[in-house]
C-alpha atoms as a PDB file:
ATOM      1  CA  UNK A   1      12.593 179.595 128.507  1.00  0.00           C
ATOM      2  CA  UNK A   2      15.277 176.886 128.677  1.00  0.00           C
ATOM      3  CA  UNK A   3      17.306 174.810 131.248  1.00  0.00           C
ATOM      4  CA  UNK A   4      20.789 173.836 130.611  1.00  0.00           C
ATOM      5  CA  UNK A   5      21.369 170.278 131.173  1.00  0.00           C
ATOM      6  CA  UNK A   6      25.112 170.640 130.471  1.00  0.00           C
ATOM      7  CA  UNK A   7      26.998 168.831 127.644  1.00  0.00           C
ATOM      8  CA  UNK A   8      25.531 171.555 125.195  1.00  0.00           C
ATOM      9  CA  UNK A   9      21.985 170.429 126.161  1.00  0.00           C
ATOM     10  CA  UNK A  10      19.284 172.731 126.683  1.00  0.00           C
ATOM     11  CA  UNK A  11      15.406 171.951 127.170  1.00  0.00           C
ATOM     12  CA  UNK A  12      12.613 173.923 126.797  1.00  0.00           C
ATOM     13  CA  UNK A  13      11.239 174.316 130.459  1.00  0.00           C
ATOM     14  CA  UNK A  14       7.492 173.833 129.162  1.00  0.00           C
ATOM     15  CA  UNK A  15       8.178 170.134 128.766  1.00  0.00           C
ATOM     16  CA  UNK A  16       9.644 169.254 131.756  1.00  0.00           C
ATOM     17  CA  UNK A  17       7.815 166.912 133.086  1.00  0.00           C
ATOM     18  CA  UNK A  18       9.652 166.310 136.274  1.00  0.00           C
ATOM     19  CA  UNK A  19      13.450 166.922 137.575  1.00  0.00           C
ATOM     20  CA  UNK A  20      14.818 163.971 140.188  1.00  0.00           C
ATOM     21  CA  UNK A  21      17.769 163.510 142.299  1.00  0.00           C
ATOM     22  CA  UNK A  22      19.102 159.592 141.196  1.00  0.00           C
ATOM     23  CA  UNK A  23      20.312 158.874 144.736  1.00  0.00           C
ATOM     24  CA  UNK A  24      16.260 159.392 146.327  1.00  0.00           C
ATOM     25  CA  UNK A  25      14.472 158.104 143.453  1.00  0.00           C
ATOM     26  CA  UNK A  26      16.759 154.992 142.045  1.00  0.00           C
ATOM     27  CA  UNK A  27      15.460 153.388 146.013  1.00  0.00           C
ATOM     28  CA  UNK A  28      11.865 152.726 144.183  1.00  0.00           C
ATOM     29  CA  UNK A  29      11.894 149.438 142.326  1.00  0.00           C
ATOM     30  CA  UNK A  30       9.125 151.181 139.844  1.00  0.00           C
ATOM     31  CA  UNK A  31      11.617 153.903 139.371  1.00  0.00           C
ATOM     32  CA  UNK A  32      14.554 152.020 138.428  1.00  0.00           C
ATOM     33  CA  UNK A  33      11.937 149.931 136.008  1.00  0.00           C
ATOM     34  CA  UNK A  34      10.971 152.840 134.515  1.00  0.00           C
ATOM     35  CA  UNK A  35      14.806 154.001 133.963  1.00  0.00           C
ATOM     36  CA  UNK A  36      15.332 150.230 132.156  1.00  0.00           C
ATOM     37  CA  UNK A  37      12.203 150.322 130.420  1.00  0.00           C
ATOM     38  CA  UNK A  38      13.335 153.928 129.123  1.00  0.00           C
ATOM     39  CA  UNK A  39      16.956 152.917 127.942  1.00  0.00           C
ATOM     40  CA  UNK A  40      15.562 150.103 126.150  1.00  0.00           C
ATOM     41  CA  UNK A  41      13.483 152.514 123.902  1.00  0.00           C
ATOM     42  CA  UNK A  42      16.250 154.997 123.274  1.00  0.00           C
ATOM     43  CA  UNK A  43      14.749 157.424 124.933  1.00  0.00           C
ATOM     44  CA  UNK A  44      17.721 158.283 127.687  1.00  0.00           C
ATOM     45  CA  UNK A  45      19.819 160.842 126.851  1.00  0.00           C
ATOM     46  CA  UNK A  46      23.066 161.369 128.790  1.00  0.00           C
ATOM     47  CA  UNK A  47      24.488 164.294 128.755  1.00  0.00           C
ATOM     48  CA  UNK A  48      26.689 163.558 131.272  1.00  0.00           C
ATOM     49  CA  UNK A  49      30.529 162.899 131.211  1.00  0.00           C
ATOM     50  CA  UNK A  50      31.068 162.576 134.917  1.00  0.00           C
ATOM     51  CA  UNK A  51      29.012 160.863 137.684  1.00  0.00           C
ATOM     52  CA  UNK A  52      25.176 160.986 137.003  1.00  0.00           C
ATOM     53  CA  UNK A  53      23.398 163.315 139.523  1.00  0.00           C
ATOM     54  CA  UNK A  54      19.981 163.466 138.532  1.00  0.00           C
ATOM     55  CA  UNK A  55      17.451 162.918 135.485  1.00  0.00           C
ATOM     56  CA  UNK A  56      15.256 165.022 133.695  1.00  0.00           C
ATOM     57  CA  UNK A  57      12.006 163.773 131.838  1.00  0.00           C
ATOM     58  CA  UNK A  58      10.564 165.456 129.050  1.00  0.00           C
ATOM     59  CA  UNK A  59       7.485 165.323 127.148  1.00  0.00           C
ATOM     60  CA  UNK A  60       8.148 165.977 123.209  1.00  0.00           C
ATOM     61  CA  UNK A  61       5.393 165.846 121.216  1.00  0.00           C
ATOM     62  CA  UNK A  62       3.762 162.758 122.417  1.00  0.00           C
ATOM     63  CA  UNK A  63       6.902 161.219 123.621  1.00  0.00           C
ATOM     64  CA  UNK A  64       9.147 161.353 126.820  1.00  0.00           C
ATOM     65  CA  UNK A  65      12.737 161.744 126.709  1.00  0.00           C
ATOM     66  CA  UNK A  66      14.845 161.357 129.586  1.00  0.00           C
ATOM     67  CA  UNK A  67      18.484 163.088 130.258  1.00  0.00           C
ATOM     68  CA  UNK A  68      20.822 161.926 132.612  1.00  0.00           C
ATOM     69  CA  UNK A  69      22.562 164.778 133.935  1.00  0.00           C
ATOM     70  CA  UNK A  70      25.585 165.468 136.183  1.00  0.00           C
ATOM     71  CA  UNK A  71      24.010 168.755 137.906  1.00  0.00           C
ATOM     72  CA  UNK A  72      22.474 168.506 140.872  1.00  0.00           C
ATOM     73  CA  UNK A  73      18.535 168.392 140.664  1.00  0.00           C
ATOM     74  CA  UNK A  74      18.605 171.160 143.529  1.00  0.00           C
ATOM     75  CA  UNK A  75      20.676 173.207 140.786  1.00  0.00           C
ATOM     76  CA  UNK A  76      18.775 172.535 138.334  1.00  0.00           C
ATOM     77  CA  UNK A  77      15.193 173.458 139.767  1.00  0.00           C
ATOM     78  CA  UNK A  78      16.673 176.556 140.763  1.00  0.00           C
ATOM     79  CA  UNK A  79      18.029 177.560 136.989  1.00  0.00           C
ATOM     80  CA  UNK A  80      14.095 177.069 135.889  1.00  0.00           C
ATOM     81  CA  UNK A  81      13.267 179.815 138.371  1.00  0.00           C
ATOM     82  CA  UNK A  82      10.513 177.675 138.785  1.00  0.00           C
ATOM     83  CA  UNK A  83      10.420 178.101 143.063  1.00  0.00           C
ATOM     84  CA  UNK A  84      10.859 181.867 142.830  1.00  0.00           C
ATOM     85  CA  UNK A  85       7.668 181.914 140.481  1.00  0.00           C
ATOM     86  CA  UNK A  86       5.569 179.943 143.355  1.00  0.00           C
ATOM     87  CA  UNK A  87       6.839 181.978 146.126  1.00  0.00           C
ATOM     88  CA  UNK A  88       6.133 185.936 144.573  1.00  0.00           C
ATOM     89  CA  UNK A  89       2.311 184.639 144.373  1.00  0.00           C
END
């Protein structure tokens, strides 16, 4: 399955690593480290053309990648279906 990250970009769901809001996580000095350190490799993606909402990291075949998106991470956990999977068991 795939998520939509908007801009044209679409992950597979099975490397998703983790989908975060940028206003709760960017508080955490260790988070906005991680964000520099991940920019600095070229691994950031933005797929964003208006203000940044939330980030998406990705595992890739032995490498993260991380998008910058401008949907919601609410929205976004809810297009994986991911929540209605946990609740039906």
């Amino acid at each position: 399955m795939y998520l939509h990250l908007g801009q044209d970009t679409v992950v597979r769901t099975d490397e998703i690593v983790g989908i975060f809001d940028l206003d709760t996580s960017t508080v955490s000095k260790r988070t906005r480290e991680f964000l520099t350190k991940a920019e600095k490799a070229g691994r950031v993606v933005n797929v964003s053309m208006e203000l940044p909402k939330s980030f998406v990291l990705c595992a890739k075949k032995g490498k993260g990648e991380l998008y910058i998106s401008q949907i919601s991470s609410a929205t976004l956990l809810k297009r994986t279906g991911f929540m209605e999977e946990i609740s039906l068991k």
